[in-house]
Protein backbone atom coordinates (compact mmCIF):
# COMPACT_ATOMS: atom_id res chain seq x y z
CA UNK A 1 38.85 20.59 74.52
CA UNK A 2 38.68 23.89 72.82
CA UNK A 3 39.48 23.57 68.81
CA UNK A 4 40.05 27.06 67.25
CA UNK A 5 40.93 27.40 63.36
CA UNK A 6 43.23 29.96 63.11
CA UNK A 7 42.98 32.36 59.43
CA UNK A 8 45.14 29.37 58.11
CA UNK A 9 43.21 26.60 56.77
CA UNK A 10 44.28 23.79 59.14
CA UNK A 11 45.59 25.13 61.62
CA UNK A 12 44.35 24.81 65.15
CA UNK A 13 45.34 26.54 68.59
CA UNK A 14 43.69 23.52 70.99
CA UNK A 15 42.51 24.48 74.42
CA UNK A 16 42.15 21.83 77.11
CA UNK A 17 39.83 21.36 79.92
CA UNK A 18 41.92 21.71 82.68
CA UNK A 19 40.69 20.31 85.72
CA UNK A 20 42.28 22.36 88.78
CA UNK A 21 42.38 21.35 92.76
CA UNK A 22 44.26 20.97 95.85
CA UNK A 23 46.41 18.20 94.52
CA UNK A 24 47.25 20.71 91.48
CA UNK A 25 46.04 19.91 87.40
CA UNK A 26 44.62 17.30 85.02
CA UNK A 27 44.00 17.50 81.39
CA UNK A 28 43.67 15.38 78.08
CA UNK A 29 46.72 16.50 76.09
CA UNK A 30 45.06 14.34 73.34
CA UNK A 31 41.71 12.69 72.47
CA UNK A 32 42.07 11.01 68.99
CA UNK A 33 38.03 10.88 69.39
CA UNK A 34 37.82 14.86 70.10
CA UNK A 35 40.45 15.30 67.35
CA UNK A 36 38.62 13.54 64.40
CA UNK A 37 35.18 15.57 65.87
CA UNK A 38 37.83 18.29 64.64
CA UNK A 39 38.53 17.18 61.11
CA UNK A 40 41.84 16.37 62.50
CA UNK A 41 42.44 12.59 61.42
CA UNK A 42 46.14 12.36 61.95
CA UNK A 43 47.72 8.98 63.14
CA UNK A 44 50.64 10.05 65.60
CA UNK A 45 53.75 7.74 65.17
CA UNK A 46 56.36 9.76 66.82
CA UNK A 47 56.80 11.82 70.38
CA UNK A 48 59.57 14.32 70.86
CA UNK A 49 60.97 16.91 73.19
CA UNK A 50 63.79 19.40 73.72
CA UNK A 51 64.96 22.14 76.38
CA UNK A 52 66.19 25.25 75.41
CA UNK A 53 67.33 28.44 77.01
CA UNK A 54 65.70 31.62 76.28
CA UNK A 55 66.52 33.48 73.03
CA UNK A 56 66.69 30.03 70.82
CA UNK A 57 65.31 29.74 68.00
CA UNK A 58 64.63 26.09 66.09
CA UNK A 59 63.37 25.99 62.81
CA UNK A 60 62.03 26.98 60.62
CA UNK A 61 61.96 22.70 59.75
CA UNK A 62 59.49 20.91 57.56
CA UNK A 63 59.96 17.24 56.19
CA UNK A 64 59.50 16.68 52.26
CA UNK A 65 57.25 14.26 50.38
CA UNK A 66 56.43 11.12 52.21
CA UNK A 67 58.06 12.20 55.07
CA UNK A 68 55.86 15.14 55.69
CA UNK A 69 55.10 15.07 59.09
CA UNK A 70 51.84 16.68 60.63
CA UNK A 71 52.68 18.04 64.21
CA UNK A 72 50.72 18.60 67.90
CA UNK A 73 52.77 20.83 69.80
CA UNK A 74 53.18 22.48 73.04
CA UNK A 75 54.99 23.73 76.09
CA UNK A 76 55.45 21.96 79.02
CA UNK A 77 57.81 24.14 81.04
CA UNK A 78 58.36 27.64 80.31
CA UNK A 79 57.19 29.78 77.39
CA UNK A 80 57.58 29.42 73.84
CA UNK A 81 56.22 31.65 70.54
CA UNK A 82 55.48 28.64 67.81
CA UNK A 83 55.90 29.52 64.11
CA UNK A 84 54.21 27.55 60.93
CA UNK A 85 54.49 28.65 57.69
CA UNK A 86 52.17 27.19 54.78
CA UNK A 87 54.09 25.31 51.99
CA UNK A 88 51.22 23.97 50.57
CA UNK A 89 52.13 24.75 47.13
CA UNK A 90 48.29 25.39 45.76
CA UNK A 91 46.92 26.90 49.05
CA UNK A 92 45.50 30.46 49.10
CA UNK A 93 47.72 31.03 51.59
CA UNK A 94 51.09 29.73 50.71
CA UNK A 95 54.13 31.78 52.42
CA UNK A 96 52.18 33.32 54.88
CA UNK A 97 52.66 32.14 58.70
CA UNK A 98 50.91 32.15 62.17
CA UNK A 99 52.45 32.58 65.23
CA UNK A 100 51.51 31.73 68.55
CA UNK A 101 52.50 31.79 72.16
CA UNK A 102 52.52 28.47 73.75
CA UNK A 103 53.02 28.57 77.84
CA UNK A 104 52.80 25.95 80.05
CA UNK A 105 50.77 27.65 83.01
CA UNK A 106 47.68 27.70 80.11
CA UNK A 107 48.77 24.65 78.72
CA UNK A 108 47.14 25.27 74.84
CA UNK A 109 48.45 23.66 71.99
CA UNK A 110 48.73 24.27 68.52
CA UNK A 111 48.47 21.51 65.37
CA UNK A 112 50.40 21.99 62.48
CA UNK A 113 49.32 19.65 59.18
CA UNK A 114 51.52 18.09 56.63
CA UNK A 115 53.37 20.94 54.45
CA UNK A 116 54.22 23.14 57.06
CA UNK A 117 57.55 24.49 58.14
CA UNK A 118 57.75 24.95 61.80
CA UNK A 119 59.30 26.42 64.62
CA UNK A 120 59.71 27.91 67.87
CA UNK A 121 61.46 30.77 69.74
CA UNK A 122 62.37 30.83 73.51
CA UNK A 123 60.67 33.05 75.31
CA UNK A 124 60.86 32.03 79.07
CA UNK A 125 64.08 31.50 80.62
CA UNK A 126 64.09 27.89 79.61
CA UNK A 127 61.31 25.52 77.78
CA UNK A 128 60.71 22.15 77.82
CA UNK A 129 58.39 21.54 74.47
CA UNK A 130 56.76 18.09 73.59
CA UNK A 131 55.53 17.07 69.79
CA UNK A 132 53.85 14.25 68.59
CA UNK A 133 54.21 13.74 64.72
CA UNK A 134 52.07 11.63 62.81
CA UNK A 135 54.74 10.31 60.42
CA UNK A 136 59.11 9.17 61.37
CA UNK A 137 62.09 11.39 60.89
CA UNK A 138 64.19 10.74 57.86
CA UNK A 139 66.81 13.03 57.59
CA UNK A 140 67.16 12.87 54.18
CA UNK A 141 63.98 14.34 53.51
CA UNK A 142 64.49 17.11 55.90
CA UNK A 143 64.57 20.89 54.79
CA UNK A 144 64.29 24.63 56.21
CA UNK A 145 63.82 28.04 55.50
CA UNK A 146 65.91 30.48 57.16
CA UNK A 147 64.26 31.79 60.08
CA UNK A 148 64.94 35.48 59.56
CA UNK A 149 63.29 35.47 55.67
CA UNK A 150 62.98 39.06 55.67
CA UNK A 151 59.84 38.35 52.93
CA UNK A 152 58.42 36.05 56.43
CA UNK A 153 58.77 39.28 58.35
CA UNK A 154 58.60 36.92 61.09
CA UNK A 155 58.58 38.96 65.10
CA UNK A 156 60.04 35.79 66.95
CA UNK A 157 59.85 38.44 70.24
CA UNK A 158 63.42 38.20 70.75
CA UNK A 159 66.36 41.28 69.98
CA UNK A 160 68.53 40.20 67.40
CA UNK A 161 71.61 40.20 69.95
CA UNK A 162 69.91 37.64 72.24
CA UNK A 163 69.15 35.11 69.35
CA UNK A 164 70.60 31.80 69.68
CA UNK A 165 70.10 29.45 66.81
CA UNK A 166 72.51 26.30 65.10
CA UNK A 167 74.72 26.92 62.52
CA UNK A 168 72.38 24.64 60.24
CA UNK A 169 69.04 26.51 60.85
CA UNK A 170 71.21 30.04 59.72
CA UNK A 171 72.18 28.49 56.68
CA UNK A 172 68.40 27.64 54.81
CA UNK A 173 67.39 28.90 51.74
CA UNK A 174 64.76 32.12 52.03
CA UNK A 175 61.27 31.04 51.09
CA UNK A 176 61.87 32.33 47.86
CA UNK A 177 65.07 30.16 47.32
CA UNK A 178 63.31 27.38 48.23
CA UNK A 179 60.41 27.94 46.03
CA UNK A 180 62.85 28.43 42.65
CA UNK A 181 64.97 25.23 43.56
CA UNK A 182 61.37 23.62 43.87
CA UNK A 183 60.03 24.89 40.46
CA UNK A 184 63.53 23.70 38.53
């Protein structure tokens, strides 16, 4: 496995060995031993998965306090571009995101920590994508930041007329909403 740090402290795009033949693939989509070698010591608690068409976009979620929830994600069908924006309040890079394309014929990963929000736009015609989280779902810690943030300038690779997102992710605060309701 292949950990790279990405220029946000934390973040990791993970590469597996992938061990091709006749019969078709194997990998290790997780090694808690090659993940602590990694200075990644999260304690997964929680697997989930969704299928989307292309042009969707989830997110941007994040889980507050104890609920924060550190995140191993990737694609298993189709093709994804993955989103995580640092709201680590004292971080020297707080508000500023990475994005990355996840697809299932490379099979990489990416791993989000605690204090991120996340996301992902469809880029495939369909994707299947799988997370493991290291701490439950509580809904009443749950919160967002409006995907299209204009101060995120995030490129989620899809034309505005093809988005497809809920009526809940279009209604989040801007980062900068957030932040002020935070600080009162």
């Amino acid at each position: 496995m292949k950990f790279i740090e990405t220029e946000i402290h934390g973040v990791y795009i993970i590469e597996p060995t992938v061990f091709n033949d006749s019969r078709g693939y194997f990998f290790e989509s997780y090694n808690e031993t090659e993940f602590r070698k990694n200075d990644i010591c999260s304690r997964f608690v929680q697997d989930n998965q969704s299928k989307s068409s292309y042009g969707t976009i989830r997110g941007l979620h994040f889980q507050n306090g104890f609920y924060a929830q550190a995140k191993l994600v990737r694609v298993i069908h189709g093709k994804v571009l993955d989103v995580a924006v640092d709201l680590r309040k004292n971080s020297p890079t707080f508000g500023k995101h990475i994005a990355v394309e996840l697809d299932a014929e490379k099979n990489n990963m990416l791993f989000i920590p605690r204090d991120f929000a996340h996301g992902f736009s469809v880029l495939s015609e369909t994707a299947t994508f799988a997370y493991k989280c290291d701490n439950s779902y509580n809904g009443k810690s749950e919160g967002g930041i409006l995907y299209n943030d204009p101060d995120l300038n995030i490129n989620w690779g899809i034309p505005k007329d093809k988005i497809i997102t809920s009526d809940k992710d279009a209604l989040w605060p801007t980062l900068k909403q957030w932040k002020n309701a935070k600080i009162k």
